[in-house]
Structure formats: structure tokens, C-alpha cells
N, C-alpha and C. Protein backbone atom coordinates (compact mmCIF):
# COMPACT_ATOMS: atom_id res chain seq x y z
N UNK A 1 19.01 99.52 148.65
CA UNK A 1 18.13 98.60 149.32
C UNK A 1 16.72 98.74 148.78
N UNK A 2 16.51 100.08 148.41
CA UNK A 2 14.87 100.30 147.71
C UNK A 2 14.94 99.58 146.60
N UNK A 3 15.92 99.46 145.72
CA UNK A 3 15.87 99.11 144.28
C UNK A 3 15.65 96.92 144.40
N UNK A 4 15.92 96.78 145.66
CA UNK A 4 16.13 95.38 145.54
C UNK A 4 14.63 95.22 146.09
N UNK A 5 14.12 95.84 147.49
CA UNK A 5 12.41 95.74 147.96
C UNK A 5 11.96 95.82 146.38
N UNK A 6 11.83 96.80 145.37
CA UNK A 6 10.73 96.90 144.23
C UNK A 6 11.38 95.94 143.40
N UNK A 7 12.65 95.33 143.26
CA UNK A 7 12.68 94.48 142.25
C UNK A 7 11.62 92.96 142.64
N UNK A 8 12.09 92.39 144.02
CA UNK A 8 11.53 91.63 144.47
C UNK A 8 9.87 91.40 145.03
N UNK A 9 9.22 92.88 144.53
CA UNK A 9 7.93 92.84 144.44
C UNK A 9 7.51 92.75 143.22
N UNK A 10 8.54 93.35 141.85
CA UNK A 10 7.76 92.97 140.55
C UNK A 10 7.80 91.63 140.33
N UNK A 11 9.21 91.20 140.91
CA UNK A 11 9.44 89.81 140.65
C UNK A 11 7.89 88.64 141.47
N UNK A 12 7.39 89.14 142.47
CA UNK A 12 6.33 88.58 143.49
C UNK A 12 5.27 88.55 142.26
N UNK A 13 4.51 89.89 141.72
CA UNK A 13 3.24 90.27 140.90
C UNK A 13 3.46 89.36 140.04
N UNK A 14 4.81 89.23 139.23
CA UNK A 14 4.76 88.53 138.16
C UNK A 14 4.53 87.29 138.31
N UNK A 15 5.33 86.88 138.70
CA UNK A 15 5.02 85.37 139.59
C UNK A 15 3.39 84.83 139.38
N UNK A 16 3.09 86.26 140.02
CA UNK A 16 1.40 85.55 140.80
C UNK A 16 0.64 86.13 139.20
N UNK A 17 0.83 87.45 138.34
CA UNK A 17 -0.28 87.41 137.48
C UNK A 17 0.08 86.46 136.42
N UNK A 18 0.73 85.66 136.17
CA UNK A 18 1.47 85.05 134.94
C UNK A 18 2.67 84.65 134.34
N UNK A 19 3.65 84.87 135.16
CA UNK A 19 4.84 84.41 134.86
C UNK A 19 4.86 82.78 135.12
N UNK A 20 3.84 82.13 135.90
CA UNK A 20 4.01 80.79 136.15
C UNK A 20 3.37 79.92 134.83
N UNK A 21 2.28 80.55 134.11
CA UNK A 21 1.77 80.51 132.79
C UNK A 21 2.87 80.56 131.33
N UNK A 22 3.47 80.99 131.53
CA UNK A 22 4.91 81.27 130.82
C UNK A 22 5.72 80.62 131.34
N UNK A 23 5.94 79.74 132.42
CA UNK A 23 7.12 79.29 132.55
C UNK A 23 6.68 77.70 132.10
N UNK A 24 5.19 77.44 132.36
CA UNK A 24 4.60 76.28 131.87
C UNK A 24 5.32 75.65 130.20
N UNK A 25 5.12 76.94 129.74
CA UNK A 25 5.66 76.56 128.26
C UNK A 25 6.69 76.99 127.58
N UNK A 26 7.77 76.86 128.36
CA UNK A 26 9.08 76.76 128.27
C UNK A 26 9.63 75.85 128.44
N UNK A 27 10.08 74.72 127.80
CA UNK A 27 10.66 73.31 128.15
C UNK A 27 11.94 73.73 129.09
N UNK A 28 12.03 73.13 129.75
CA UNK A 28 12.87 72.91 131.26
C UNK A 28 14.26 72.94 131.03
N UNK A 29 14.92 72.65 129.63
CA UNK A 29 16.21 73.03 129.60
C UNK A 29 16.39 73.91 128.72
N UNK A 30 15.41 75.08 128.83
CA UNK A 30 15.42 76.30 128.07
C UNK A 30 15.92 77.51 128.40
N UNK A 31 17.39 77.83 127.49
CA UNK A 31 18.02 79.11 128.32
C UNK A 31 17.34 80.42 128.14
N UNK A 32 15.77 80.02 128.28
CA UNK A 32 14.68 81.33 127.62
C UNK A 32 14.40 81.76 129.03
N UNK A 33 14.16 80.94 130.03
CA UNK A 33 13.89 81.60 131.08
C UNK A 33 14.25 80.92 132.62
N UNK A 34 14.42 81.42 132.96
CA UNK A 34 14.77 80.52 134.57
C UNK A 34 13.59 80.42 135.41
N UNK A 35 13.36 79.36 136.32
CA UNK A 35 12.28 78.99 137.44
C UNK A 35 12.61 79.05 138.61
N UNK A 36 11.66 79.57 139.18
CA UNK A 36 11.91 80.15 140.77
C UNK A 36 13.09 81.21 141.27
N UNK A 37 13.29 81.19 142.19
CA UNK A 37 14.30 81.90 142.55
C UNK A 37 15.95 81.62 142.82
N UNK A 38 16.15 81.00 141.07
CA UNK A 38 17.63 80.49 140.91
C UNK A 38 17.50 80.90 139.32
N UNK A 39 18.37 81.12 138.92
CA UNK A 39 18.65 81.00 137.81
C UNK A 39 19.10 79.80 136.89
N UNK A 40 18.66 79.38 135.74
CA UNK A 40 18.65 77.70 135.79
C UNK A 40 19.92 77.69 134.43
N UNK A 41 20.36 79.18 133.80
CA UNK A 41 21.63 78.79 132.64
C UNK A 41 22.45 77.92 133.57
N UNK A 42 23.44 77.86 132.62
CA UNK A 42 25.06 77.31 132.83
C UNK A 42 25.22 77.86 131.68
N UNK A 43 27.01 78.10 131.96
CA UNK A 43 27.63 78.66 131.33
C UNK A 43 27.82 80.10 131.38
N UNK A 44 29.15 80.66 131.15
CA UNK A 44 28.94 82.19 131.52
C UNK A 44 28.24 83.02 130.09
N UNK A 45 28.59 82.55 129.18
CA UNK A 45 27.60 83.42 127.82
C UNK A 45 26.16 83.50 128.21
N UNK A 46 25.85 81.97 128.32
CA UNK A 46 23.96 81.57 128.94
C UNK A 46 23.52 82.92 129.56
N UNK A 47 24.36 82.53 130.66
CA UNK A 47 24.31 83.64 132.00
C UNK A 47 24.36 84.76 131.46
N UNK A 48 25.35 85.67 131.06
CA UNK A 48 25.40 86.69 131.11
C UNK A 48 24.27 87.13 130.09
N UNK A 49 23.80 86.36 128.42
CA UNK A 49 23.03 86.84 127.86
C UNK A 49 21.64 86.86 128.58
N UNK A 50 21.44 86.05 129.72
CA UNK A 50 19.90 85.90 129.82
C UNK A 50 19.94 86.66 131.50
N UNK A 51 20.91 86.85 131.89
CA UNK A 51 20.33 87.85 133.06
C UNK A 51 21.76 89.35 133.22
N UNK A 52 22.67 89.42 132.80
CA UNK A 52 23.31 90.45 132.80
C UNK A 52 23.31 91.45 131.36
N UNK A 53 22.77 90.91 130.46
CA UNK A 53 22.58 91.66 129.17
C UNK A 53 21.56 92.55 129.40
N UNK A 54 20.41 91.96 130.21
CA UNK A 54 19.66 93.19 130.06
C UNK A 54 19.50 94.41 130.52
N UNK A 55 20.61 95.01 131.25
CA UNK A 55 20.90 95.70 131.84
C UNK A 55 22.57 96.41 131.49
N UNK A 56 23.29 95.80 131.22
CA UNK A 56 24.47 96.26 130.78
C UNK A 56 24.68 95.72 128.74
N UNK A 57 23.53 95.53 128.20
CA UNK A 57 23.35 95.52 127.13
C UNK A 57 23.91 94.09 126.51
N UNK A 58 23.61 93.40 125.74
CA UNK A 58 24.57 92.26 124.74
C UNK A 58 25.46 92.70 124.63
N UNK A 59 26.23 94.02 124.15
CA UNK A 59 27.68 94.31 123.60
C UNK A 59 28.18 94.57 124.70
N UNK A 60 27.61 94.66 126.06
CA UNK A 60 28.39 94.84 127.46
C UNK A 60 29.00 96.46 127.31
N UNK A 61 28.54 97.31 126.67
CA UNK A 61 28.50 98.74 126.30
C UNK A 61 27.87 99.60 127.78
N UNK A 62 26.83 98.99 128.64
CA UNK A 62 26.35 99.50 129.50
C UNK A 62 25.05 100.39 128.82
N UNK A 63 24.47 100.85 129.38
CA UNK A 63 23.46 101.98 129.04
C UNK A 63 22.78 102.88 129.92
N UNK A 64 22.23 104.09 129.82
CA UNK A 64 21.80 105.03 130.17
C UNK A 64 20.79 105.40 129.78
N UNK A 65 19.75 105.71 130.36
CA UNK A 65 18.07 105.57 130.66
C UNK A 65 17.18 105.30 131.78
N UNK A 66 16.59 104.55 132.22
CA UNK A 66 15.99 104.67 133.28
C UNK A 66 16.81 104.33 134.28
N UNK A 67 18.08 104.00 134.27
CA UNK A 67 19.26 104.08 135.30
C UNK A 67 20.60 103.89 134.30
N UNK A 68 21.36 104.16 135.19
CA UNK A 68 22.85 103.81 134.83
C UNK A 68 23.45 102.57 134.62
N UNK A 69 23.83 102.06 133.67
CA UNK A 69 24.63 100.44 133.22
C UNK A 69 25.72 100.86 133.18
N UNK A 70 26.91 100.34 133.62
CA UNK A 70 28.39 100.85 133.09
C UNK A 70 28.52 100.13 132.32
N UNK A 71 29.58 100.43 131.38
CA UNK A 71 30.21 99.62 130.62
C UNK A 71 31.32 98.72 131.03
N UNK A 72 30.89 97.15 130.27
CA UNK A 72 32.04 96.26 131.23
C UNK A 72 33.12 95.85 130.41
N UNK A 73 32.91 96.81 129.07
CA UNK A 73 33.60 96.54 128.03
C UNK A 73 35.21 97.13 128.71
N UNK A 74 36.29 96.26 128.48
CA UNK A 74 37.98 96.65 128.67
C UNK A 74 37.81 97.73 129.84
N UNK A 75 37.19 96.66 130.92
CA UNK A 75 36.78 97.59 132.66
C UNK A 75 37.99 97.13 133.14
N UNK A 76 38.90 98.32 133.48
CA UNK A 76 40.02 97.79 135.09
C UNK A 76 39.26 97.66 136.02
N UNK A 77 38.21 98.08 136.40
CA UNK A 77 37.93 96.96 137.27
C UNK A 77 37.99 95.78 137.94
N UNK A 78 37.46 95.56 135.95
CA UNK A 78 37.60 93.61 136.67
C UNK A 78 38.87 92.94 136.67
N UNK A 79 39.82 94.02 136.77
CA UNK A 79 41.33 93.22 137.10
C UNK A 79 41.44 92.73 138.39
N UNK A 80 39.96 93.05 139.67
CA UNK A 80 40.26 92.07 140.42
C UNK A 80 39.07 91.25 140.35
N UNK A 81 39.04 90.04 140.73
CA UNK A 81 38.29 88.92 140.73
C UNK A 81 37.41 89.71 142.03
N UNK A 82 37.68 90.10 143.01
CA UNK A 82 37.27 90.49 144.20
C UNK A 82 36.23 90.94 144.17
N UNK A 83 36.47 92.43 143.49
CA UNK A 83 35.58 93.15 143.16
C UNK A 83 34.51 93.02 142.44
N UNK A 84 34.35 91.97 141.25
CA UNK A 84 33.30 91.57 140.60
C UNK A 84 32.65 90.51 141.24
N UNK A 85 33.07 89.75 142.21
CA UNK A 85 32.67 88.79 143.13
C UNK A 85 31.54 90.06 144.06
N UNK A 86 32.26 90.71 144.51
CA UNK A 86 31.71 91.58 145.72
C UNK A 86 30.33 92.35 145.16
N UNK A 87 30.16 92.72 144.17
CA UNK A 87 29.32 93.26 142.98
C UNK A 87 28.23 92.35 143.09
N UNK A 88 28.31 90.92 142.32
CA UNK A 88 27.62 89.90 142.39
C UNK A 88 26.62 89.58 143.53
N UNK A 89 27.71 89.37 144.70
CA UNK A 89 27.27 88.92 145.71
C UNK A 89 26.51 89.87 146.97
N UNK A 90 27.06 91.06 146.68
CA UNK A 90 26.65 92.25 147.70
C UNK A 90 25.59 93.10 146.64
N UNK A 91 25.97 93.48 145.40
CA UNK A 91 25.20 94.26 144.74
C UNK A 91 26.15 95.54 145.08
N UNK A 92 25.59 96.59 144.28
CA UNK A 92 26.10 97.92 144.16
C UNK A 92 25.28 99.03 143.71
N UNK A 93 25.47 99.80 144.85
CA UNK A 93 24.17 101.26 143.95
C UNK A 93 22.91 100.81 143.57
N UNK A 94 23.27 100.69 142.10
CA UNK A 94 21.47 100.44 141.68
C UNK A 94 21.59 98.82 141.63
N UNK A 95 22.36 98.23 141.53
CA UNK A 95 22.86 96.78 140.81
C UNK A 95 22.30 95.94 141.74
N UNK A 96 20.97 94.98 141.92
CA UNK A 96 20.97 93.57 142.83
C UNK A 96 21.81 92.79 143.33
N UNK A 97 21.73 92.30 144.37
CA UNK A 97 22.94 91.03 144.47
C UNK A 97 22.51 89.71 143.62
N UNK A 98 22.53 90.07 142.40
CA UNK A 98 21.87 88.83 141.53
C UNK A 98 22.92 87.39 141.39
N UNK A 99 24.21 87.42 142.43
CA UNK A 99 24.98 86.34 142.26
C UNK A 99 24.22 85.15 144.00
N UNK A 100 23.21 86.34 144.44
CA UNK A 100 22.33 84.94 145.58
C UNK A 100 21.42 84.21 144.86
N UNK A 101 21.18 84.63 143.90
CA UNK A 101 19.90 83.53 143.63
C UNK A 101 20.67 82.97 141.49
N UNK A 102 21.92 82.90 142.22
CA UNK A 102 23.37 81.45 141.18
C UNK A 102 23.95 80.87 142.44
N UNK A 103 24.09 79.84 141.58
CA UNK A 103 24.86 78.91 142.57
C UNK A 103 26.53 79.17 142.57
N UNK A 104 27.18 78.73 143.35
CA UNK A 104 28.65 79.58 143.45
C UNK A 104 29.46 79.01 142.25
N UNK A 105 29.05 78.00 141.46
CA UNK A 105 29.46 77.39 140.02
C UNK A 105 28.76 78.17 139.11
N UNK A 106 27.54 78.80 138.78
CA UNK A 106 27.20 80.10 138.25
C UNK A 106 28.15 81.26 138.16
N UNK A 107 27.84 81.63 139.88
CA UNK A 107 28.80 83.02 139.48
C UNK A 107 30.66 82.37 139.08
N UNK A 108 31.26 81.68 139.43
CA UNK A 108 32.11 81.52 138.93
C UNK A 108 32.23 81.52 137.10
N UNK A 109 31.34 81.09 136.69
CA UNK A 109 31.01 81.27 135.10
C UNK A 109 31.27 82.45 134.51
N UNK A 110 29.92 82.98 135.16
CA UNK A 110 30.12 84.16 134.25
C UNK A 110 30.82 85.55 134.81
N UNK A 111 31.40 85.25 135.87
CA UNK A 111 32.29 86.54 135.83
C UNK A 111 33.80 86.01 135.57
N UNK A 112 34.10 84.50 135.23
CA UNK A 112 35.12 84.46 134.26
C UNK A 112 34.82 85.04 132.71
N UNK A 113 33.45 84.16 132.13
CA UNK A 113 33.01 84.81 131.12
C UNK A 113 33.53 86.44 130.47
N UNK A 114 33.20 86.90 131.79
CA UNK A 114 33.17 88.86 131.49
C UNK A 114 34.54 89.02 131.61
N UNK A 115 35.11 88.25 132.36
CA UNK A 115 36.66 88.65 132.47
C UNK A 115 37.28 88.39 130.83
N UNK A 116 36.96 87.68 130.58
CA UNK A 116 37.82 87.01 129.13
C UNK A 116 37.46 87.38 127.85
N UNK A 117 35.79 88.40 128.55
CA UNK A 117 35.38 88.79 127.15
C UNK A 117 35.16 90.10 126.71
N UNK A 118 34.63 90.86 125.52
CA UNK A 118 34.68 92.41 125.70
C UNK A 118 35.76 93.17 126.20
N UNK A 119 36.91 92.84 125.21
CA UNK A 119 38.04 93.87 125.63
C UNK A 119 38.76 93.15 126.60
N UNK A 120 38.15 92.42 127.86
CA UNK A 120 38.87 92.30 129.30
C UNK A 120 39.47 90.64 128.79
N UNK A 121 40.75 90.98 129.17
CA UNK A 121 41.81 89.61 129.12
C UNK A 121 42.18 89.04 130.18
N UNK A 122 41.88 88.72 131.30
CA UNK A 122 42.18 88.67 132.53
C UNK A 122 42.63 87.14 132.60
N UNK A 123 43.78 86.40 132.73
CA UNK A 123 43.81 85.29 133.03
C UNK A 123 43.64 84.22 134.14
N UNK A 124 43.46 84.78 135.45
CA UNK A 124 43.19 84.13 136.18
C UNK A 124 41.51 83.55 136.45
N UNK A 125 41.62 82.43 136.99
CA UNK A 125 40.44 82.21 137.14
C UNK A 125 39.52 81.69 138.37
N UNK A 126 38.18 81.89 138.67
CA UNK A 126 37.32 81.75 139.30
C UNK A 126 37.13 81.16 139.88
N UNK A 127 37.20 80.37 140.55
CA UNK A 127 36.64 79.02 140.64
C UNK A 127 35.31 78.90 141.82
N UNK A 128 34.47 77.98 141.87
CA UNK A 128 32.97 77.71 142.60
C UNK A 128 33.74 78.07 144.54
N UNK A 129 34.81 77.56 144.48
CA UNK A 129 35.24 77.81 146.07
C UNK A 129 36.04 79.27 146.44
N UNK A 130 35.99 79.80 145.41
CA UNK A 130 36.70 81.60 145.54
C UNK A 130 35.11 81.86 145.96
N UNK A 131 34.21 81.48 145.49
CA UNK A 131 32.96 82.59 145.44
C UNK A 131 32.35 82.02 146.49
N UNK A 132 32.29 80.88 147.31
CA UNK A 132 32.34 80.30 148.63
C UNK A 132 33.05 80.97 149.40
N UNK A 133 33.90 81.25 148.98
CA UNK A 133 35.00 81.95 150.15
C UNK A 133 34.12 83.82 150.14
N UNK A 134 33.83 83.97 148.84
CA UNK A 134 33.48 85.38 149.00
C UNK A 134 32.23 85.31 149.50
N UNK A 135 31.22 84.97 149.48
CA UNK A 135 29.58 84.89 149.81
C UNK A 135 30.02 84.91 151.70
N UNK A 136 31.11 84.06 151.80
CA UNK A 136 31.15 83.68 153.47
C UNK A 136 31.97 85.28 154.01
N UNK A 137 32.26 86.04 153.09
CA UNK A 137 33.09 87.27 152.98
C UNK A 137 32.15 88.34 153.54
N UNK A 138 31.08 88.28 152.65
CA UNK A 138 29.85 89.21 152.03
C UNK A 138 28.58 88.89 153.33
N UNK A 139 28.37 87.87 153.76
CA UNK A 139 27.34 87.48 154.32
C UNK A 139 27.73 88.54 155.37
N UNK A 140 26.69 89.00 156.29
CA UNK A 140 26.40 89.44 157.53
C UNK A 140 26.16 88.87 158.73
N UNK A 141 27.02 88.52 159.60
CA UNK A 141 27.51 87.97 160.68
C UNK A 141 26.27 87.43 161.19
């Protein structure tokens, strides 16, 4: 819960010293940066390169340094849809719930994306009303 209060205060500073200056000059269908508090890719590559890479790396290798990334490379894990839904949407440990501020056609993206990619073969798929069903799962009464 601490890690999400300080994310959402750097995210506040930035906002206010200059991130709105930078977002000025970014043309609007630019998968360089997202506006406000949504994320504006499509697609699960978009997605995952511009907000899950930086933290679990481009090669999805994970990393170790100022916190822990796992690796999502050939994860049993994500043999359930559930669990990477629940991740998304609840967050974990150090991890944000960065699937509230995607739309439920977002997270359906890119955690098919991760399923299908880096090792993980998973054939089933996602869809915008599984992650409706999970958010209504996840929410707090």
C-alpha cells in the first residue's frame, strides 16, 4: 500500500512540475506516452512495451535492483488467466494495480500478449468481460 501512496505522489509532482509540458508535445496517437490517468496504448506489445517493460524489462527477464521484477519469461504462473488478472487488478507486493487505470479491453490485451509471448504458450484467451468479471471479483464490497 506504501509503494502505491509514493507512486501516486511522484505521479502528482510530475504532473504539476512538467509532465503536462511533455505531454503537450507528444502528438495524441503517440505510443510515447499516455495522458492522465489511463493509459492511452492498444494492443498488448504497445502495452506491455510502454508500461510493463519498465519494470520487468523488454526481454520480460524481470530484474533486480531497486526492487524485485520477476521474470515472466516461460512463468507457470500464467497458466492461469486468474492469477495474472488478479496481479493487474489487485497488484502484488511491490507491483501497482496498474490494470485500474486500462480499460478492461487493455488488460485483456496485454495479459493475452504475455501469455503467448516469452516462452509462455497459453491458448486460451482473455477477453474485455473475463476482466469485468474479475475487477467486480477484486473490487471491495
Amino acid at each position: 500500500m506504501r509503494r502505491v501512496a509514493v507512486l501516486t505522489v511522484v505521479l502528482l509532482v510530475s504532473a504539476a512540475l512538467g509532465a503536462p509540458a511533455l505531454a503537450d508535445n507528444v502528438p495524441a496517437n503517440s505510443a510515447a506516452m499516455s495522458h492522465g490517468w489511463e493509459f492511452s496504448e492498444h494492443g498488448g506489445a504497445d502495452l506491455f512495451r510502454n508500461v510493463c517493460a519498465a519494470c520487468h524489462q523488454p526481454d520480460a527477464k524481470g530484474a533486480v535492483g531497486a526492487g524485485a521484477y520477476p521474470s515472466l519469461v516461460a512463468d507457470k504462473n500464467l497458466d492461469s488467466s486468474d492469477f495474472i488478472l488478479a496481479v493487474l487488478l489487485g497488484g502484488l507486493k511491490d507491483m501497482p494495480p496498474v490494470g485500474s487505470m486500462m480499460s478492461d479491453a487493455q488488460v485483456a490485451e496485454v495479459v493475452n500478449y504475455v501469455r503467448t509471448h516469452f516462452g509462455n504458450s497459453y491458448s486460451d484467451v482473455v477477453s474485455a468481460a473475463d476482466v469485468s468479471a474479475a475487477r467486480r471479483r477484486t473490487s471491495p464490497p
